[in-house]
Protein backbone atom coordinates (compact mmCIF):
# COMPACT_ATOMS: atom_id res chain seq x y z
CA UNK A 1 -38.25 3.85 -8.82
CA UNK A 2 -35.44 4.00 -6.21
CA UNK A 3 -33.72 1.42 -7.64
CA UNK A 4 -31.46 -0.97 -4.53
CA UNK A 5 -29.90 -3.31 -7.29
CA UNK A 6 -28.75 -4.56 -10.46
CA UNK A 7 -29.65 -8.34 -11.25
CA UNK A 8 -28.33 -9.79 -14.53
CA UNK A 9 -29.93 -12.65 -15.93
CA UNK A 10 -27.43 -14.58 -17.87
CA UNK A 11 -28.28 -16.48 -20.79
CA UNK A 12 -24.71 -18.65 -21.80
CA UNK A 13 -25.57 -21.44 -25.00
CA UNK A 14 -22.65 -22.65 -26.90
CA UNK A 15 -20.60 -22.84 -23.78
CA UNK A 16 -17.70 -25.41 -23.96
CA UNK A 17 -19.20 -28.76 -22.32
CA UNK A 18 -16.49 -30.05 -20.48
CA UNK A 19 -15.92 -26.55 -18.56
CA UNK A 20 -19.87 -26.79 -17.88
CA UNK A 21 -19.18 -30.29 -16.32
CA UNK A 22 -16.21 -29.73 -14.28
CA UNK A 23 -16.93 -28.19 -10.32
CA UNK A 24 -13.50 -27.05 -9.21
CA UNK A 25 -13.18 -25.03 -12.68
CA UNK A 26 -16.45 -23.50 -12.39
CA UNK A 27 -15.85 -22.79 -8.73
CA UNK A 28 -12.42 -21.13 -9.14
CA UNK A 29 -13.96 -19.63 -12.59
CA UNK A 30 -16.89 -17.87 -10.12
CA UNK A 31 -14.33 -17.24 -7.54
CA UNK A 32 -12.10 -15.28 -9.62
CA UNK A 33 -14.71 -13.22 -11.63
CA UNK A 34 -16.00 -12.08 -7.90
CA UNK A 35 -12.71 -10.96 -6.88
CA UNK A 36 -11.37 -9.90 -10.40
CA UNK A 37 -14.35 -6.80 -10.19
CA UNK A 38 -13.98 -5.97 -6.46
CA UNK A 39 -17.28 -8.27 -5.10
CA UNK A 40 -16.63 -9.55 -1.40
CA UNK A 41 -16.84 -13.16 -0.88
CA UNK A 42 -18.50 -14.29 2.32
CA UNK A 43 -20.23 -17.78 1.31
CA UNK A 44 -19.66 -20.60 -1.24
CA UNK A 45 -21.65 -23.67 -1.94
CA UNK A 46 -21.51 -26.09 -4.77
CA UNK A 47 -22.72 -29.23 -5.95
CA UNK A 48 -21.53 -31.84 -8.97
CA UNK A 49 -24.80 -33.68 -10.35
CA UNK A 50 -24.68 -37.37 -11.64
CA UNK A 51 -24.21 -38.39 -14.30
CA UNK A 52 -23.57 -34.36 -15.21
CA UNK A 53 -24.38 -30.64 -14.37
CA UNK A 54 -23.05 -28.13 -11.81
CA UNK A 55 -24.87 -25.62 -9.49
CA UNK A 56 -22.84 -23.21 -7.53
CA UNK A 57 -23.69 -20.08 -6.11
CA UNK A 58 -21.02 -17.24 -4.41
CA UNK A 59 -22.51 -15.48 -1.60
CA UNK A 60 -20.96 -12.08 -1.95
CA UNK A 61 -21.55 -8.87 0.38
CA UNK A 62 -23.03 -6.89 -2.12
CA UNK A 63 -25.64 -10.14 -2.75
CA UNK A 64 -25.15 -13.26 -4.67
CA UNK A 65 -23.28 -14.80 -8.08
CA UNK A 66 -25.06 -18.22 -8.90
CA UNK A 67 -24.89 -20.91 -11.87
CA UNK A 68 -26.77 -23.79 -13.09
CA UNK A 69 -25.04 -25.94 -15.74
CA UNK A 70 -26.09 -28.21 -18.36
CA UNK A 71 -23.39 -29.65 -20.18
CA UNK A 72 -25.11 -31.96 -21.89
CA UNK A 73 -27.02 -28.93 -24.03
CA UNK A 74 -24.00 -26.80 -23.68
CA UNK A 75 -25.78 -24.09 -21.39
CA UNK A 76 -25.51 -22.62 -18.40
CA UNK A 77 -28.01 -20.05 -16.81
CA UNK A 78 -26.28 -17.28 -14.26
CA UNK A 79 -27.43 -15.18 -12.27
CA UNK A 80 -25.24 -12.02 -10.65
CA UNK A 81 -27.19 -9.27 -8.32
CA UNK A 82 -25.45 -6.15 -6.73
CA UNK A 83 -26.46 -3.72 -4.55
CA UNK A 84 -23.83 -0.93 -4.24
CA UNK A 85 -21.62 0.69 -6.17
CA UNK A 86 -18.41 -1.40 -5.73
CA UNK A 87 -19.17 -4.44 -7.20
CA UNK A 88 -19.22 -4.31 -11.39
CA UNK A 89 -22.34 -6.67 -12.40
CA UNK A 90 -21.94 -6.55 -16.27
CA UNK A 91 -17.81 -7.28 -16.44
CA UNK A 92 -18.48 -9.92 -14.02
CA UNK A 93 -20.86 -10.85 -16.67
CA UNK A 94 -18.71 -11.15 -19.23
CA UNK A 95 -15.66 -12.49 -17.28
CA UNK A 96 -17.59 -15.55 -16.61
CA UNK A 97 -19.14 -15.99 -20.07
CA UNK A 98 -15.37 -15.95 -21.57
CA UNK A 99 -13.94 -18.24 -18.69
CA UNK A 100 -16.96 -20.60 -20.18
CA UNK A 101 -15.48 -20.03 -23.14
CA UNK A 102 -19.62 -19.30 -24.30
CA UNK A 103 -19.86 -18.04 -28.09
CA UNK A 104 -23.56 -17.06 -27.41
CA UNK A 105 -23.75 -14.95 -24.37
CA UNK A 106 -27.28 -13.34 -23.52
CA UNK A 107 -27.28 -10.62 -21.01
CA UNK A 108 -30.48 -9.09 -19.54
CA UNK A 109 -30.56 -6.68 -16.71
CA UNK A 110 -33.23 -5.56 -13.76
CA UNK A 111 -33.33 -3.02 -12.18
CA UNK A 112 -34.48 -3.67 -8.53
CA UNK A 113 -36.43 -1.33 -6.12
CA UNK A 114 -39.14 0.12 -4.73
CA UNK A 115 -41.68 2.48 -6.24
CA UNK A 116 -40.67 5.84 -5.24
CA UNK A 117 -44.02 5.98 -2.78
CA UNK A 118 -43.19 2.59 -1.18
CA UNK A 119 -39.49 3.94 -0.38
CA UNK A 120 -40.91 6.95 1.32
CA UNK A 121 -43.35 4.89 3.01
CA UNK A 122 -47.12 6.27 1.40
């Protein structure tokens, strides 16, 4: 496969609650990770649920960082895809599930692409 990209599907139980809860910590919390391992930043958007829960996603050059919270269970599912070689998927990864301060981080990666005889067009 030529692979284009590197999507990690974050699994993040055990996650402190009030963190999961809280918009302007999860958005500087996604904001920093990005810039902490070299992604660009060219879109935001965010939204506070009632009575709880966050979704936010960071539109970066290299493609997107995005969360879905659920304080109430703490959880939140992520979601971080890079195409490229500057931007470092798996420490952003991990920066985010320690600024969650998670205790039971799940990481799984895909590798995304064509089939070698799509990518040379047969």
């Amino acid at each position: 496969m030529d692979v284009l990209g590197c999507h990690l599907l974050l699994e993040l139980k055990d996650c402190n609650s009030e963190l999961l809860n809280d918009l302007s910590y999860i958005r500087r919390a996604m904001i920093e990770t990005a810039q902490d391992v070299g992604a660009t930043i060219v879109g935001e958007s965010f939204h506070h649920f009632s009575p709880q829960g966050v979704t936010g996603i960071l539109a970066i050059a290299e493609s997107h960082i995005s969360i879905h919270t659920w304080p109430e269970y703490g959880y939140a599912a992520a979601d971080i895809f890079s195409c490229g070689t500057s931007f470092r998927p798996r420490e952003a990864a991990n920066k985010l599930a320690e600024a969650l301060e998670c205790r039971n981080p799940e990481i799984k990666e895909i590798q995304r692409g064509l089939a070698v005889q799509e990518a040379v067009g047969l």
